[in-house]
C-alpha atoms as a PDB file:
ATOM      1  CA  UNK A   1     -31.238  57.918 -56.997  1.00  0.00           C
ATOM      2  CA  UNK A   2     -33.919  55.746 -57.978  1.00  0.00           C
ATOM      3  CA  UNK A   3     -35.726  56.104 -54.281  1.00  0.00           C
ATOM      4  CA  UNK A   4     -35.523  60.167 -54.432  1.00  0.00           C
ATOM      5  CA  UNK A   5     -37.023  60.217 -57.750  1.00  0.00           C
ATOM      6  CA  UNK A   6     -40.066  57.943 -56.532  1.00  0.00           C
ATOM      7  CA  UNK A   7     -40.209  60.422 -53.768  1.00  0.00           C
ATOM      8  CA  UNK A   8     -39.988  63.517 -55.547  1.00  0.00           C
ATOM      9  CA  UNK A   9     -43.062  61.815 -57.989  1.00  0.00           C
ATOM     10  CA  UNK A  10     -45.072  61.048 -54.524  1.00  0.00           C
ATOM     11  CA  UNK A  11     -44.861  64.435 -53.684  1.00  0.00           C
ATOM     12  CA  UNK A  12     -45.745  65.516 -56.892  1.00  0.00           C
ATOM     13  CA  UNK A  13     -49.389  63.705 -57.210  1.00  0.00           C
ATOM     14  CA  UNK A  14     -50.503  64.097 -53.715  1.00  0.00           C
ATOM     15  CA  UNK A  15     -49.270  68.348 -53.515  1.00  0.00           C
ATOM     16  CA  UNK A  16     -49.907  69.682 -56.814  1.00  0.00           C
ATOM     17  CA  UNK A  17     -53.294  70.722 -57.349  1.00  0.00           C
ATOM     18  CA  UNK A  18     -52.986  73.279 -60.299  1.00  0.00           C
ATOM     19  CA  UNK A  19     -51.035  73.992 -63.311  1.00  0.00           C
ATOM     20  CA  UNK A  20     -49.153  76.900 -61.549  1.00  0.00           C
ATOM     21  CA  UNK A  21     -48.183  73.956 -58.721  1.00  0.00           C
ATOM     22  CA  UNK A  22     -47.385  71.907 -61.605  1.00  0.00           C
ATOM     23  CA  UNK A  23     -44.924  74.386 -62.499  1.00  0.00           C
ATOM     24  CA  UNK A  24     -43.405  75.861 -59.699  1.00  0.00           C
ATOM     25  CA  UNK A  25     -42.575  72.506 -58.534  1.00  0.00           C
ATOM     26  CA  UNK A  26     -40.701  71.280 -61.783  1.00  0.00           C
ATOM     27  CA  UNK A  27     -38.726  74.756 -61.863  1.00  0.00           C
ATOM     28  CA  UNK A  28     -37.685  74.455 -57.734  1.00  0.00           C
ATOM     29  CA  UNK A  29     -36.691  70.137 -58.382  1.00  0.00           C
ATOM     30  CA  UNK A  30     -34.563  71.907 -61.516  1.00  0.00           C
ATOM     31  CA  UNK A  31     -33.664  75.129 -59.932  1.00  0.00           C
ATOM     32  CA  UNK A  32     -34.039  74.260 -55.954  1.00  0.00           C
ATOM     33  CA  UNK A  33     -33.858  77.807 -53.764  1.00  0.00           C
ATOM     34  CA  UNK A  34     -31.946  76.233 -51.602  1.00  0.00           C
ATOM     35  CA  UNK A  35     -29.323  73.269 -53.101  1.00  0.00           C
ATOM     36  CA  UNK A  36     -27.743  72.620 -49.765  1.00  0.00           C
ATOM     37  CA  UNK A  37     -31.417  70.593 -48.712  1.00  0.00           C
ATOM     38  CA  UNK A  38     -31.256  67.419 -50.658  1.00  0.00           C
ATOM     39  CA  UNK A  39     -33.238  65.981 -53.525  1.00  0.00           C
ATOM     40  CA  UNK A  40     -36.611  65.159 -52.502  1.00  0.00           C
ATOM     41  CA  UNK A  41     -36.797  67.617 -49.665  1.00  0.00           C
ATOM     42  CA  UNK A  42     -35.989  70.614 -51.621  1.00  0.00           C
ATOM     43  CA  UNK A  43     -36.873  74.062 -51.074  1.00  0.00           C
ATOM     44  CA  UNK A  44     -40.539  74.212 -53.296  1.00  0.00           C
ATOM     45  CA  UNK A  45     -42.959  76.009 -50.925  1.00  0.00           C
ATOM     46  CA  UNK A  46     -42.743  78.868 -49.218  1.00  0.00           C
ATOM     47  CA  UNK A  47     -42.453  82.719 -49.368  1.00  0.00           C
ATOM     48  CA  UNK A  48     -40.392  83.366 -46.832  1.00  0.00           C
ATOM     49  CA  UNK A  49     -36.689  84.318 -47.822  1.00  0.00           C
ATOM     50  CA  UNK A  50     -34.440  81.905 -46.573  1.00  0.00           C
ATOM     51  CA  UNK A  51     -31.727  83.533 -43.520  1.00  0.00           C
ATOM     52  CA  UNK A  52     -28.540  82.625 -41.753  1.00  0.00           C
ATOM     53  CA  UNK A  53     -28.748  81.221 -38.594  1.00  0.00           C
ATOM     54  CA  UNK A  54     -26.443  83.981 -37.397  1.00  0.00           C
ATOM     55  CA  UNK A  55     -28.447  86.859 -39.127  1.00  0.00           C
ATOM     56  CA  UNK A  56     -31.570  85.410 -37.036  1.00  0.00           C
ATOM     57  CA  UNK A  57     -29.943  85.140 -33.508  1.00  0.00           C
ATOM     58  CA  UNK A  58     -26.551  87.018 -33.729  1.00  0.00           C
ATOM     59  CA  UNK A  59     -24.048  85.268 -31.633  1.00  0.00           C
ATOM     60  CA  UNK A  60     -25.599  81.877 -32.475  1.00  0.00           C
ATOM     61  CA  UNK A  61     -22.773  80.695 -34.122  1.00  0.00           C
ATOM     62  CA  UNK A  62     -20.310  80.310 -30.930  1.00  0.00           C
ATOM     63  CA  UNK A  63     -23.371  77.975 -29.546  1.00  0.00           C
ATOM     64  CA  UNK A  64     -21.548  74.300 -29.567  1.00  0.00           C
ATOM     65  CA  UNK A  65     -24.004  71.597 -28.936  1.00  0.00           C
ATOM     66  CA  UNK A  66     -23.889  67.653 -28.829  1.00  0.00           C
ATOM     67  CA  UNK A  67     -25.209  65.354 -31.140  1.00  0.00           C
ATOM     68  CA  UNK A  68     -25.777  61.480 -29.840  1.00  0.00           C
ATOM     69  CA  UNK A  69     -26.373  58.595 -32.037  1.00  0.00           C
ATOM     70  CA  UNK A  70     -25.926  61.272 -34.808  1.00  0.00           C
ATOM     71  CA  UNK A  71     -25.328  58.525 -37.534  1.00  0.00           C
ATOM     72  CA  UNK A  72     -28.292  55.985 -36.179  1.00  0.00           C
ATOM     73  CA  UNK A  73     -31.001  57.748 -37.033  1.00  0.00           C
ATOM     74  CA  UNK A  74     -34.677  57.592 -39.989  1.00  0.00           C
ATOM     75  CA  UNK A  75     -32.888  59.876 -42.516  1.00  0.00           C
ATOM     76  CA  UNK A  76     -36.845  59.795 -44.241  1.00  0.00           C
ATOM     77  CA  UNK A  77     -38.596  60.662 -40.705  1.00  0.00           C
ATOM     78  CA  UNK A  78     -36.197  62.699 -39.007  1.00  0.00           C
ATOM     79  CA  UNK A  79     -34.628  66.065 -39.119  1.00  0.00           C
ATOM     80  CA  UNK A  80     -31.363  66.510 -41.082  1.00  0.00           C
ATOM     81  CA  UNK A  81     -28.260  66.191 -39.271  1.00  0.00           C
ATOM     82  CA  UNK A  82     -27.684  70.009 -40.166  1.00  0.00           C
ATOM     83  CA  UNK A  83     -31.181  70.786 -38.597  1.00  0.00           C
ATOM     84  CA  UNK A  84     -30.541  68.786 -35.924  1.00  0.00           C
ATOM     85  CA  UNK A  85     -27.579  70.811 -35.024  1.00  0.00           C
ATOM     86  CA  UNK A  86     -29.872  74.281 -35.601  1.00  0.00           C
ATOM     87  CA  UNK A  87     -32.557  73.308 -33.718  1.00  0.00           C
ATOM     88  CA  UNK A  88     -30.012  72.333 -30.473  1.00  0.00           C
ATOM     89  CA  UNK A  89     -28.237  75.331 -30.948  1.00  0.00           C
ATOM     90  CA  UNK A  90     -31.222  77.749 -30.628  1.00  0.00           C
ATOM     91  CA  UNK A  91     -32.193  75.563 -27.562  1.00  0.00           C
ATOM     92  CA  UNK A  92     -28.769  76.762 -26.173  1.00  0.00           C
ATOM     93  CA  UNK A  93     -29.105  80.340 -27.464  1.00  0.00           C
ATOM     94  CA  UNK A  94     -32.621  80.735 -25.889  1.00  0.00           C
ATOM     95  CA  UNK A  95     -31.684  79.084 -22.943  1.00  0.00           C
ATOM     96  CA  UNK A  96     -34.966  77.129 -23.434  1.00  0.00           C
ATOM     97  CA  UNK A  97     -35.252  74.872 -20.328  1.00  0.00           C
ATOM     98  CA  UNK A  98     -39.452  74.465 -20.775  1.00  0.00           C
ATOM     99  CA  UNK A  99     -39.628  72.529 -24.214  1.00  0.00           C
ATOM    100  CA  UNK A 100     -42.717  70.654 -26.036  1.00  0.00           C
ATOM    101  CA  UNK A 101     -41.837  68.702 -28.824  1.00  0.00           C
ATOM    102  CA  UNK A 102     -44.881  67.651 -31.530  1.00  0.00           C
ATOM    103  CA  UNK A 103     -44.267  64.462 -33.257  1.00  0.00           C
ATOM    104  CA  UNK A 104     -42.395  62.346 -30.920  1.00  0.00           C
ATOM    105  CA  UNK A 105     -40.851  59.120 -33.317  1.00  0.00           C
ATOM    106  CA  UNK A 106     -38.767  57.238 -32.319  1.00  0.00           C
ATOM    107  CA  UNK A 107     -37.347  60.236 -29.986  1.00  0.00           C
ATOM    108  CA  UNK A 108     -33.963  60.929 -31.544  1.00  0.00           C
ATOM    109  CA  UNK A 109     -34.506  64.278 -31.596  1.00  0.00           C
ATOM    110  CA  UNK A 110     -36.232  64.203 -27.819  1.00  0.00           C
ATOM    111  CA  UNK A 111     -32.966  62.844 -26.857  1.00  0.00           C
ATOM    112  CA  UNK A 112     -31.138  65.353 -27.797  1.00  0.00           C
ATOM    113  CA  UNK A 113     -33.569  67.989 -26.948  1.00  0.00           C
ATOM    114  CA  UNK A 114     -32.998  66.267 -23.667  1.00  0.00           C
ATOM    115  CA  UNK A 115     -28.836  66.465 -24.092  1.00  0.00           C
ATOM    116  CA  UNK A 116     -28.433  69.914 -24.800  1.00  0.00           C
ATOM    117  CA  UNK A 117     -30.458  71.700 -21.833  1.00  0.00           C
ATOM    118  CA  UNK A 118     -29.588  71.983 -18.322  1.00  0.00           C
ATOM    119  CA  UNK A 119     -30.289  69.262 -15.389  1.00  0.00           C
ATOM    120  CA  UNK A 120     -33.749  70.689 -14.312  1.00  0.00           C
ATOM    121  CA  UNK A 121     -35.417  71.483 -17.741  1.00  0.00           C
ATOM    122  CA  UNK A 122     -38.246  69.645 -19.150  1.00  0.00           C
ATOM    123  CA  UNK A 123     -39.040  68.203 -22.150  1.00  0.00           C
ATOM    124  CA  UNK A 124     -42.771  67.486 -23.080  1.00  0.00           C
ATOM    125  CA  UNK A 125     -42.939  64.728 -26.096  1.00  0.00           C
ATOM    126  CA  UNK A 126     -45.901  63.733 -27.979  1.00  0.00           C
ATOM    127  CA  UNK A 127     -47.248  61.380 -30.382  1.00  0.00           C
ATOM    128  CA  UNK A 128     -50.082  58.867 -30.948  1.00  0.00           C
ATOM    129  CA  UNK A 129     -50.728  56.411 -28.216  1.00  0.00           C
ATOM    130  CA  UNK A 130     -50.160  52.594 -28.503  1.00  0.00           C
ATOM    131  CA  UNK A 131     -53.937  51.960 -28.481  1.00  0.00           C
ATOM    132  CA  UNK A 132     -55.263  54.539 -30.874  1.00  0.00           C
ATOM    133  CA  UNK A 133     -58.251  54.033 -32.250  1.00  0.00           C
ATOM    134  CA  UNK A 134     -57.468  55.121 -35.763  1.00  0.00           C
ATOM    135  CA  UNK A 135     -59.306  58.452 -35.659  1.00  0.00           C
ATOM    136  CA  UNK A 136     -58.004  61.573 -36.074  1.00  0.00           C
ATOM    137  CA  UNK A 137     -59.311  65.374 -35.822  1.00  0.00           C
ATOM    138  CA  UNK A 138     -59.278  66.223 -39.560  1.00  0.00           C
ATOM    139  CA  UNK A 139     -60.079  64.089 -42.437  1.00  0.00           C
ATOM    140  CA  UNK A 140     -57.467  64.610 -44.283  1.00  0.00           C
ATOM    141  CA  UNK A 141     -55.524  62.182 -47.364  1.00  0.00           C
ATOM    142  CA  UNK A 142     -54.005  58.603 -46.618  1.00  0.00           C
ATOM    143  CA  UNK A 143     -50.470  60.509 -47.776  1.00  0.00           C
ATOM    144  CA  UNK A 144     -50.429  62.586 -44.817  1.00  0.00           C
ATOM    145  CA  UNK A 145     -51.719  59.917 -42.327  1.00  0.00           C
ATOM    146  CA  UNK A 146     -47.919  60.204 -40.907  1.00  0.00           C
ATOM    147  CA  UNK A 147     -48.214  57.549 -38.356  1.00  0.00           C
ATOM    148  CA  UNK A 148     -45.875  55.574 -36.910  1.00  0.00           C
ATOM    149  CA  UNK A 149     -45.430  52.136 -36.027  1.00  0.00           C
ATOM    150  CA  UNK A 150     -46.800  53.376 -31.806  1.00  0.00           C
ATOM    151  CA  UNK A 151     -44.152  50.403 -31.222  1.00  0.00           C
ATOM    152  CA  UNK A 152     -41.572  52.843 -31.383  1.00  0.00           C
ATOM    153  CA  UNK A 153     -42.499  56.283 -30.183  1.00  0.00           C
ATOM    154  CA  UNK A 154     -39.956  57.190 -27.629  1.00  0.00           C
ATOM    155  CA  UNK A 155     -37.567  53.898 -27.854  1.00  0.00           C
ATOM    156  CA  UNK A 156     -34.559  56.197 -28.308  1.00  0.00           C
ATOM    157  CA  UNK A 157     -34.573  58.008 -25.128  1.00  0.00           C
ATOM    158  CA  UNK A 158     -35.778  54.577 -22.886  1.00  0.00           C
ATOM    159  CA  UNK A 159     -33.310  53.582 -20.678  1.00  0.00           C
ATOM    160  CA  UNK A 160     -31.213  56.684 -21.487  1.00  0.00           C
ATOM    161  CA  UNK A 161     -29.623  58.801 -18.547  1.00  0.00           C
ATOM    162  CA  UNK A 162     -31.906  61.832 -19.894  1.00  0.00           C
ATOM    163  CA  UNK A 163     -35.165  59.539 -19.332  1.00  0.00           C
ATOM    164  CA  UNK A 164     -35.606  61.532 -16.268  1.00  0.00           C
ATOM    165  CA  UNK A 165     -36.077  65.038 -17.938  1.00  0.00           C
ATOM    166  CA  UNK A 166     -38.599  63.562 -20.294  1.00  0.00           C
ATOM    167  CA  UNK A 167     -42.835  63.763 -20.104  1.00  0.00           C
ATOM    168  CA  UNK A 168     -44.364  61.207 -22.799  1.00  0.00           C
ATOM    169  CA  UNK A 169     -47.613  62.490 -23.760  1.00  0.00           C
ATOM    170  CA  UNK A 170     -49.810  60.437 -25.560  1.00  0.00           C
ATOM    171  CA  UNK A 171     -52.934  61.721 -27.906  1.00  0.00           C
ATOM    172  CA  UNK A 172     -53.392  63.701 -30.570  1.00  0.00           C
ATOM    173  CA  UNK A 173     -52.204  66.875 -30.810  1.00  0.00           C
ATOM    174  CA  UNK A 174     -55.580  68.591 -31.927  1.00  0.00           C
ATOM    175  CA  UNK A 175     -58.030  67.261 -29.200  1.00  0.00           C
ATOM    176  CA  UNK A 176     -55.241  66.965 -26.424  1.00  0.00           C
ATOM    177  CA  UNK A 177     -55.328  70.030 -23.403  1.00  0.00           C
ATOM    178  CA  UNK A 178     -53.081  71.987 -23.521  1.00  0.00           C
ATOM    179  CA  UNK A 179     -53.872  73.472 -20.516  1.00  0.00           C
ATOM    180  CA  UNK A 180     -52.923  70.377 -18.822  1.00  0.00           C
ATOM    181  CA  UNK A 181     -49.345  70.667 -20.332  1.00  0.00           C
ATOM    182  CA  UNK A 182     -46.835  72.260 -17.769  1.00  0.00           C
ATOM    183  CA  UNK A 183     -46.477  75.076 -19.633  1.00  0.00           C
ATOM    184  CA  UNK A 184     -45.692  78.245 -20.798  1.00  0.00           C
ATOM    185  CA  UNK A 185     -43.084  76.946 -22.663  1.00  0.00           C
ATOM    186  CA  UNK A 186     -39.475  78.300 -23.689  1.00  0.00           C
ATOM    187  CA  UNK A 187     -39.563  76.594 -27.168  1.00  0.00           C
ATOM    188  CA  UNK A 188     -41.688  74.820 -28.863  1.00  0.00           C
ATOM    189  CA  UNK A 189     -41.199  72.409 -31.971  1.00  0.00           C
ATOM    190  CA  UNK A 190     -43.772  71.549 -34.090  1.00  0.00           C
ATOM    191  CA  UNK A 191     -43.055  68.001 -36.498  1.00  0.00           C
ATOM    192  CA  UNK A 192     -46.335  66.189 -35.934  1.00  0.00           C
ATOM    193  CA  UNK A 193     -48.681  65.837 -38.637  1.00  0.00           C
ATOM    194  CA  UNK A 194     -47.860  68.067 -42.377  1.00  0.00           C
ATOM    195  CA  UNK A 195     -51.840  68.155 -42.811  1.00  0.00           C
ATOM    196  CA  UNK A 196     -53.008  71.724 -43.083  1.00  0.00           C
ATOM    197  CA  UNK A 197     -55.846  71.756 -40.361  1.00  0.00           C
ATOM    198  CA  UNK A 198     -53.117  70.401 -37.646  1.00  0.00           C
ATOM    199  CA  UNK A 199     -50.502  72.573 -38.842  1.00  0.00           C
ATOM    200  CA  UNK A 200     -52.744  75.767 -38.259  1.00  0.00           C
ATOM    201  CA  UNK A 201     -54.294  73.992 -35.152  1.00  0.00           C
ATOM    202  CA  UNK A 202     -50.848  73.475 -33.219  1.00  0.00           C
ATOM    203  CA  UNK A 203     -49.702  76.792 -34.241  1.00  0.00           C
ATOM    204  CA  UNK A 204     -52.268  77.913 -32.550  1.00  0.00           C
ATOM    205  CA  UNK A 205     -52.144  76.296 -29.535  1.00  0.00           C
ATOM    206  CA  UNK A 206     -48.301  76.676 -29.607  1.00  0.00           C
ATOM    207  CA  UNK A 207     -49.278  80.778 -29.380  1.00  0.00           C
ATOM    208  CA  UNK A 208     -50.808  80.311 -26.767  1.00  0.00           C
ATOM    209  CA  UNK A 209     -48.915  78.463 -24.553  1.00  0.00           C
ATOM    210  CA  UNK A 210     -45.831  79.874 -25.399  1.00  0.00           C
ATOM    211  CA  UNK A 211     -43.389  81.771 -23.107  1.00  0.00           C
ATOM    212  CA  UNK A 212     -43.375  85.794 -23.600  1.00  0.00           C
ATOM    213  CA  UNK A 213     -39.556  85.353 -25.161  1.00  0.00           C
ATOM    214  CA  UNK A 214     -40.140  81.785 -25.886  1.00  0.00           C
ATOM    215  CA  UNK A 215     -40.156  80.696 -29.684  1.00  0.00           C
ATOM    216  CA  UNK A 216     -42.008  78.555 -32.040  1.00  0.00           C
ATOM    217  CA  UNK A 217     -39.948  75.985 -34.144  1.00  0.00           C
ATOM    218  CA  UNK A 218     -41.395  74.048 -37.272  1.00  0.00           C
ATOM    219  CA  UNK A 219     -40.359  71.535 -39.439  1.00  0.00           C
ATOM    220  CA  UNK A 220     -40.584  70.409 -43.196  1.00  0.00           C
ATOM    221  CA  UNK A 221     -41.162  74.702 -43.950  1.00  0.00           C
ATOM    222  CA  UNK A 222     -40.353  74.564 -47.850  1.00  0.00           C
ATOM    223  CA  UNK A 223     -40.648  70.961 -48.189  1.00  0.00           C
ATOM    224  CA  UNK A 224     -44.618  70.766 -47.812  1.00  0.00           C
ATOM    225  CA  UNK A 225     -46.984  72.958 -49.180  1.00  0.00           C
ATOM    226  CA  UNK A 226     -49.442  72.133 -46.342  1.00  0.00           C
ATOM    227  CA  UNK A 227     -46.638  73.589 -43.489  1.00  0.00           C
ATOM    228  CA  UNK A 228     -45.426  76.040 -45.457  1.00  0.00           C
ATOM    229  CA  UNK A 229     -48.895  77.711 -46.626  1.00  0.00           C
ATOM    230  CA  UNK A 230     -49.846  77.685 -42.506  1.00  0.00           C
ATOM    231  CA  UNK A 231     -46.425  79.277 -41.464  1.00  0.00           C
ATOM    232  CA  UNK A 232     -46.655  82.084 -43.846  1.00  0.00           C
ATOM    233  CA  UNK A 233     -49.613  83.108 -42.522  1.00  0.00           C
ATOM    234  CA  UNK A 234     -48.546  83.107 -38.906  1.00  0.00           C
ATOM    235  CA  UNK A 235     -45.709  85.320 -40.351  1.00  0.00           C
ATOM    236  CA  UNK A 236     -48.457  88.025 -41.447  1.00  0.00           C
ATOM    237  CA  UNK A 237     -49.174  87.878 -37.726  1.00  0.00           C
ATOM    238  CA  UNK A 238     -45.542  87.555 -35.367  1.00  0.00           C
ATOM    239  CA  UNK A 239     -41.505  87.470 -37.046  1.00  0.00           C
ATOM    240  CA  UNK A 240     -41.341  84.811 -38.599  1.00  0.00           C
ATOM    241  CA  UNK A 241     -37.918  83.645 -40.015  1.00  0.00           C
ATOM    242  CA  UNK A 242     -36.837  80.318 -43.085  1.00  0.00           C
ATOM    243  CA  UNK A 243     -33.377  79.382 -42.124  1.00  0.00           C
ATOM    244  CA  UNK A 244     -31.016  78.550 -44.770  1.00  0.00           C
ATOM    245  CA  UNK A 245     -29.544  74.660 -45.374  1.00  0.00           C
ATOM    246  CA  UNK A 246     -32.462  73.808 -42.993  1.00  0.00           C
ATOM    247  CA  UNK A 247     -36.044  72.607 -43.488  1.00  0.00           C
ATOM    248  CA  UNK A 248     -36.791  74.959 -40.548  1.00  0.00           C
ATOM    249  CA  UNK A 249     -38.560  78.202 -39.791  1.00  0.00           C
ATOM    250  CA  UNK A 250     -38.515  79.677 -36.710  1.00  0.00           C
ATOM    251  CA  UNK A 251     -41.307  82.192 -35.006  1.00  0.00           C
ATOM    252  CA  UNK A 252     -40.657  84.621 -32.476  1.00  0.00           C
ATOM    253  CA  UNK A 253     -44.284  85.268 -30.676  1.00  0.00           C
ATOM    254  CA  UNK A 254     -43.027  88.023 -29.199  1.00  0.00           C
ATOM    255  CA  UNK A 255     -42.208  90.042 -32.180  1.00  0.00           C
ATOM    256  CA  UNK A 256     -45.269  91.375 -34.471  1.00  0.00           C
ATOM    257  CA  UNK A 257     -44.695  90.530 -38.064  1.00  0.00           C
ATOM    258  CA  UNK A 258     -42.805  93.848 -40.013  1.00  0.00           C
ATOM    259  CA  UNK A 259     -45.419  96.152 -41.705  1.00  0.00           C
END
């Protein structure tokens, strides 16, 4: 208890920046939107309402999907087991076989990314190289400097059987080319840096480069102020949809946002 309530005051100091923050955020730790999303990750931010799966993509919920190493896993720097499952099963649903995956890790969830499509998709990973220089695009607080140890980006899925579907891309989201990328993609999942600037930045590019019935996956929507503030305004733009139990929100590019 001790650790969530150290993390719940980190979030507090570096996120609040006004008395209306101030309050909001004691009212959602007290009275959380959504009580299925643990202490410390709890629904705060965020004006979208939050949906079932099903009422999103009806017909979802006969999608199976398989989970490896479900129990070894960074419960801090990872999606939820729950999300996990969500974010495979709209893989499946989409029949996503083009995917680029933002914020790499230690590649559990590249693995399964990799797991759950068929033989001859692709999945596009990145993170920060081994030999980065320490610089990055925006200047931006030490708290959201989200980097890891470049020791283990990608470990999980070395030496896997699904190696072979996976592209490492090293670099930082913001400068990299996109263009380069073998895109458009069918899905694309966005859990790099929580820092406004790159939020709005690989939303961006992720709009671009996205397949015409492809969709747009983030993570941490709710949970940061910085990710949630950028994905409600893409939702004035395209349908943009919170899913319930889950951290994530999902965008359909396709869609304009309802009048």
């Amino acid at each position: 208890m001790a650790h969530l309530v150290t993390r719940s005051a980190k979030k507090f100091f570096r996120e609040v920046k006004s008395p209306g923050d101030a309050a909001r955020f004691c009212w959602r730790v007290l009275m959380p939107i959504d009580p299925r999303v643990r202490l410390g990750h709890g629904w705060i931010w965020g004006k979208l309402p939050r949906m079932e799966l099903s009422q999103v993509l009806p017909g979802i919920e006969s999608t199976s999907v398989l989970i490896l190493e479900a129990h070894n896993r960074n419960l801090v720097a990872t999606p939820m087991l729950e999300e996990t499952a969500v974010l495979l099963a709209i893989v499946k649903h989409v029949g996503a076989k083009k995917i680029f995956e933002l914020g790499t890790f230690d590649g559990s969830t590249t693995l399964n990314l990799a797991a759950n499509t068929p033989p001859d998709a692709k999945i596009i990973t990145l993170d920060l190289p081994p030999n980065w220089d320490g610089k990055l695009s925006f200047e931006m607080p030490k708290d959201f400097q989200n980097v890891p140890d470049t020791k283990i980006v990608g470990r999980r899925f070395h030496n896997t059987p699904h190696h072979g579907k996976i592209q490492q891309v090293l670099g930082d989201s913001a400068k990299i080319d996109w263009s380069e990328l073998p895109g458009p993609f069918d899905l694309i999942f966005i859990d790099a840096c929580h820092y406004y600037d790159y939020v709005v930045k690989d939303t961006q590019n992720a709009l671009k480069h996205i397949s015409p019935n492809g969709v747009i996956v983030w993570h941490d929507y709710g949970s940061f102020k910085d990710v949630s503030d950028a994905v409600d305004e893409t939702a004035a733009q395209i349908k943009v949809h919170a899913i319930a139990g889950t951290r994530l929100a999902v965008g359909f590019p396709g869609m304009k946002a309802a009048a």
